[in-house]
C-alpha atoms as a PDB file:
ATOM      1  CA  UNK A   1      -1.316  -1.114  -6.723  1.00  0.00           C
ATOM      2  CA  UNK A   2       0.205  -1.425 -10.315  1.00  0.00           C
ATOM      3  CA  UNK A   3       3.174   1.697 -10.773  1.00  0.00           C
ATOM      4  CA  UNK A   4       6.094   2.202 -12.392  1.00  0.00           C
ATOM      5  CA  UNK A   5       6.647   4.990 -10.088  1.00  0.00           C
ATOM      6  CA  UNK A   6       8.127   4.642  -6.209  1.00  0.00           C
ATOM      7  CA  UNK A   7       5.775   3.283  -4.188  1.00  0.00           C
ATOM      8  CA  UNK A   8       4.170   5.490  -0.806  1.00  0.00           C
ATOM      9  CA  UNK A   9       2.424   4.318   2.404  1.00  0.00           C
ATOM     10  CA  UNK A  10       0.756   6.573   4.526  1.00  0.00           C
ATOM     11  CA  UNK A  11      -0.696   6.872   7.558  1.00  0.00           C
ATOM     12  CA  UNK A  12      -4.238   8.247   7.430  1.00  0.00           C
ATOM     13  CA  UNK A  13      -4.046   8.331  11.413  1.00  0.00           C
ATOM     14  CA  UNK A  14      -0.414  10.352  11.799  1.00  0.00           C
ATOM     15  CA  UNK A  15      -0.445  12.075   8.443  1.00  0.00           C
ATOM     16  CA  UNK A  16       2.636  10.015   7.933  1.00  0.00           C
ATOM     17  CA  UNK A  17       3.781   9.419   4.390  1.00  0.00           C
ATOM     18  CA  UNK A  18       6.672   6.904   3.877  1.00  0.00           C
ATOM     19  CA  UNK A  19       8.414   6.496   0.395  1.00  0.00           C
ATOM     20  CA  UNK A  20       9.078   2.333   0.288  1.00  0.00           C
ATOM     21  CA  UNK A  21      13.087   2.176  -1.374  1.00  0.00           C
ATOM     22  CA  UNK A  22      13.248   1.258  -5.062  1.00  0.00           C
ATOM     23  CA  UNK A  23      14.596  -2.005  -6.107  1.00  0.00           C
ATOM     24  CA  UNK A  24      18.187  -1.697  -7.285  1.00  0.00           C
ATOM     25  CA  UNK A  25      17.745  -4.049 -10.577  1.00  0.00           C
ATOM     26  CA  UNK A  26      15.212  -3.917 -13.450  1.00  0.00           C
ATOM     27  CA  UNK A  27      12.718  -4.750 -12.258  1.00  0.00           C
ATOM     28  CA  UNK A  28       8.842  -4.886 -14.411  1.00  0.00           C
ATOM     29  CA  UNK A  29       5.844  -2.631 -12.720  1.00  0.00           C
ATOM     30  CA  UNK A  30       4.474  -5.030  -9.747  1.00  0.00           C
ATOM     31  CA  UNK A  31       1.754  -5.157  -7.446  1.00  0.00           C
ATOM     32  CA  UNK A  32       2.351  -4.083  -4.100  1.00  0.00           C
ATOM     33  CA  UNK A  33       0.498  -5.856  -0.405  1.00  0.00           C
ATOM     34  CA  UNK A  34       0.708  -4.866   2.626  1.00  0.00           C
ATOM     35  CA  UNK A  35       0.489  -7.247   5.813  1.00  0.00           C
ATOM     36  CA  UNK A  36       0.698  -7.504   9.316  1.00  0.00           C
ATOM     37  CA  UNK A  37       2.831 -10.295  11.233  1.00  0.00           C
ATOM     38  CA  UNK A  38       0.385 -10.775  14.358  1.00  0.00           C
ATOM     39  CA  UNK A  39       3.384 -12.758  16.985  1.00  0.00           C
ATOM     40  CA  UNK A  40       5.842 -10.236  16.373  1.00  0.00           C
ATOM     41  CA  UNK A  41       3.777  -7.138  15.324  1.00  0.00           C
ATOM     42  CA  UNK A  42       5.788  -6.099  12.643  1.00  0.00           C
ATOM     43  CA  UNK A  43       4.395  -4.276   9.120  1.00  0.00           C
ATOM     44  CA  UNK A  44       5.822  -6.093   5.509  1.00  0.00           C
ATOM     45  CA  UNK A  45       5.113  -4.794   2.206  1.00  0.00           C
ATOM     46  CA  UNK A  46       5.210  -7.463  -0.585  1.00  0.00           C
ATOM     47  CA  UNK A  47       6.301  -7.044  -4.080  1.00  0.00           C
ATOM     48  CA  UNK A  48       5.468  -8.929  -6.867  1.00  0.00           C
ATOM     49  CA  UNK A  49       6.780  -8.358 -10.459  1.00  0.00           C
ATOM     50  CA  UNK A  50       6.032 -10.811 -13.544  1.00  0.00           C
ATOM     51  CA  UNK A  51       9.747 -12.141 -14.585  1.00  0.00           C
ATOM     52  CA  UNK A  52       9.631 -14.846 -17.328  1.00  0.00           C
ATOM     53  CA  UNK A  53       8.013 -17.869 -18.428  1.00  0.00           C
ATOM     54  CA  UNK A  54       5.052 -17.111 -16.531  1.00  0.00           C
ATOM     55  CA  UNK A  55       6.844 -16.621 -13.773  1.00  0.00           C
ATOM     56  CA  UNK A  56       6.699 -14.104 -10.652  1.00  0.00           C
ATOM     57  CA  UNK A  57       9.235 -12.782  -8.296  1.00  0.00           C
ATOM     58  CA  UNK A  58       8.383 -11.709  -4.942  1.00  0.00           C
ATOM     59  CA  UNK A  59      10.473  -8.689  -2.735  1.00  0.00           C
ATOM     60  CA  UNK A  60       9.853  -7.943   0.968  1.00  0.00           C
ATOM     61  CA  UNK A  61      10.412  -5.011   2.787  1.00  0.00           C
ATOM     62  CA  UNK A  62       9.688  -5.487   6.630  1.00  0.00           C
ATOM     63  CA  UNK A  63       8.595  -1.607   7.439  1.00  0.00           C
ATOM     64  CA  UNK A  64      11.595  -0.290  10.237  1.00  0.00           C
ATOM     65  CA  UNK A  65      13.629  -2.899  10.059  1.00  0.00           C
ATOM     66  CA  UNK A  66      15.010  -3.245   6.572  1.00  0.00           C
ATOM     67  CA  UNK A  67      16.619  -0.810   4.945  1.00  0.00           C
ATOM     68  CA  UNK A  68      15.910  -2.446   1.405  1.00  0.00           C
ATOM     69  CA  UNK A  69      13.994  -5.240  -0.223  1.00  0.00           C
ATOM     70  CA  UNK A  70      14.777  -9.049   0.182  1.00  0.00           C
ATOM     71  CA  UNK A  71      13.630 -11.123  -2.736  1.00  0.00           C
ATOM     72  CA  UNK A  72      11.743 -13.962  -1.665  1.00  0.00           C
ATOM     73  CA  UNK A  73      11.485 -17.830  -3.357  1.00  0.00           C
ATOM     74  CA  UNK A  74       9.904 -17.007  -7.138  1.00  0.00           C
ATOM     75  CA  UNK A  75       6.085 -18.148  -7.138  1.00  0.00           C
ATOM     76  CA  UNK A  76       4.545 -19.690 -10.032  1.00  0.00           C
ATOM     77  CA  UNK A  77       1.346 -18.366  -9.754  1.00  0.00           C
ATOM     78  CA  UNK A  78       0.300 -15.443 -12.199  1.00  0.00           C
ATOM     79  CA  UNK A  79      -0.733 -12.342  -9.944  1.00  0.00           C
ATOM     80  CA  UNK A  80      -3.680 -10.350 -11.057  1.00  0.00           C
ATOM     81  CA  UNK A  81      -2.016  -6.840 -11.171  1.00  0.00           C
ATOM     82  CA  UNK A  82      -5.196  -4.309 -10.734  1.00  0.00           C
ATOM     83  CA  UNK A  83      -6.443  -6.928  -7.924  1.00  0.00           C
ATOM     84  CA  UNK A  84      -6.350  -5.929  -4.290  1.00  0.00           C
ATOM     85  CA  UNK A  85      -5.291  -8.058  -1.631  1.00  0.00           C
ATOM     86  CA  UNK A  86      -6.897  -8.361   1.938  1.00  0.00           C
ATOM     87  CA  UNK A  87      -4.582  -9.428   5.255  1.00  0.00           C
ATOM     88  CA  UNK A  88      -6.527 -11.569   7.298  1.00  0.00           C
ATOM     89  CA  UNK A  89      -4.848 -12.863  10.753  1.00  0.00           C
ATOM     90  CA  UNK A  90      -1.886 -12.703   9.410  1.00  0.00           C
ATOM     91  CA  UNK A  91      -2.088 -14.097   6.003  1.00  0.00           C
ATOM     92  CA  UNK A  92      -2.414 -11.545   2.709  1.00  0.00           C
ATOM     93  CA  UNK A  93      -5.656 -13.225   0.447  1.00  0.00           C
ATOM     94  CA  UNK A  94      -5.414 -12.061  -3.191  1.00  0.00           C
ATOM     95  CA  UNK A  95      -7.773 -13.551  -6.113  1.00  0.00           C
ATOM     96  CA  UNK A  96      -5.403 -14.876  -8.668  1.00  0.00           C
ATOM     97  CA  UNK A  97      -5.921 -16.082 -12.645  1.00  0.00           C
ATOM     98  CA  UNK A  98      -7.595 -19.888 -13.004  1.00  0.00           C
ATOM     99  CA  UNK A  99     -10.291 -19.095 -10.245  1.00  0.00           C
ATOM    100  CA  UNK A 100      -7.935 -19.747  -7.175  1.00  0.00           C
ATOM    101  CA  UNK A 101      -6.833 -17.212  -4.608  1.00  0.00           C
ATOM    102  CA  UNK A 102      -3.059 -16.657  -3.468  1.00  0.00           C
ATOM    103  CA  UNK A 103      -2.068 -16.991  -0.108  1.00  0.00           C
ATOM    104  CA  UNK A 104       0.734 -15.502   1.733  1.00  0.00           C
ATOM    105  CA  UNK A 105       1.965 -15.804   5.188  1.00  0.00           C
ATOM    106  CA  UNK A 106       3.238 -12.933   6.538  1.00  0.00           C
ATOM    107  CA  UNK A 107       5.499 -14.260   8.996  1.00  0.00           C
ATOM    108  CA  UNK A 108       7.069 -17.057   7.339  1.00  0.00           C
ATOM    109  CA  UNK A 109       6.836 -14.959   3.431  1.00  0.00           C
ATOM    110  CA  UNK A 110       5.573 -18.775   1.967  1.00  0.00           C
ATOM    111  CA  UNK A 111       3.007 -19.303  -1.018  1.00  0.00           C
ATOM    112  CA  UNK A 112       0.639 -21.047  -1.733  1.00  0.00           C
ATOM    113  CA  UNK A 113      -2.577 -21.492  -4.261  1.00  0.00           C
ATOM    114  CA  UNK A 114      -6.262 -22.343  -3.063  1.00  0.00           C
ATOM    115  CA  UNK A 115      -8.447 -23.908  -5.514  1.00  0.00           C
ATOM    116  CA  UNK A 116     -11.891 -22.505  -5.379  1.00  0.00           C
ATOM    117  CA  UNK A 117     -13.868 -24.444  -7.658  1.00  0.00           C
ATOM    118  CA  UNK A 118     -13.999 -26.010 -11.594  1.00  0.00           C
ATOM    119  CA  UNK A 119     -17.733 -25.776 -11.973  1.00  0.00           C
ATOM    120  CA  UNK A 120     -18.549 -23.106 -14.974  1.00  0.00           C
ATOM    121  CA  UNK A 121     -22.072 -22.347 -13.490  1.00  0.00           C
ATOM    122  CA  UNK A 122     -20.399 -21.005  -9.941  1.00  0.00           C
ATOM    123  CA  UNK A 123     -20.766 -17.645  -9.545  1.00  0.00           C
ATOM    124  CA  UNK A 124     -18.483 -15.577  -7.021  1.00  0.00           C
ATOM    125  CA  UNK A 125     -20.721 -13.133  -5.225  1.00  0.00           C
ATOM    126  CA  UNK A 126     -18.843  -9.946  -5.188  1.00  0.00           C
ATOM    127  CA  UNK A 127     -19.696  -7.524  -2.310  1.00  0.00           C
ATOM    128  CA  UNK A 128     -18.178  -3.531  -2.949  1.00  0.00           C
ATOM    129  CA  UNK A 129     -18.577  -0.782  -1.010  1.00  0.00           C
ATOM    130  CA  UNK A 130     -21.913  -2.404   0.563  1.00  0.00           C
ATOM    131  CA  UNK A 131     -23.002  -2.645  -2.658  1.00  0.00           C
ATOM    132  CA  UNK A 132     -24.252  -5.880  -3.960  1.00  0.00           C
END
């Protein structure tokens, strides 16, 4: 997910690939989600770019509606860039720095940290590719 190229979805299903429109400003390398707005069925691709003073901007592109990105309320949380993210019933899951996780609701494009734990002998089991 981290580029300084454009960014591509595609379909594996339809063979469809779709070139996602560039940001008009300057805009640092980001990490790129993709999630899915149960209600109203609709496809949005997040992207979020470090700024300044440890601070992150968020675009979102809802996939055939908009025509280019809308820049969302800046987030204060620092997004692990080689990290992938996970949409689960409508909310986009991504592990972030200070052992918390990142949550994003699709529909309403809101924020917000969960704190996992403070204890330094907790241990996140990691599961990959059935693989443990």
């Amino acid at each position: 997910p981290f580029t300084t190229r454009s960014a591509a979805i595609f379909n594996p299903s339809t063979r469809e690939l779709r070139f996602l429109p560039n940001i008009d400003e300057s805009v640092f390398p980001g990490n790129y989600s993709l999630g899915f707005e149960l209600e109203e069925k609709k496809f949005k691709v997040f992207l979020t770019s470090y700024h300044e003073r440890n601070k992150q901007r968020q675009w979102v592109l809802t996939l055939g509606i908009d025509k280019s990105w809308r820049e969302t309320k800046s987030i204060s949380f620092p997004i692990l860039y080689f990290k992938r993210s996970v949409c689960i019933s409508g909310v986009i899951y991504q592990f972030i720095y200070g052992d918390a996780i990142a949550a994003i609701d699709v529909k309403t494009e809101k924020s917000e940290t969960i704190a996992l734990w403070n204890d330094e002998s907790s241990v996140l089991l990691r599961v990959d590719r059935g693989e443990w």
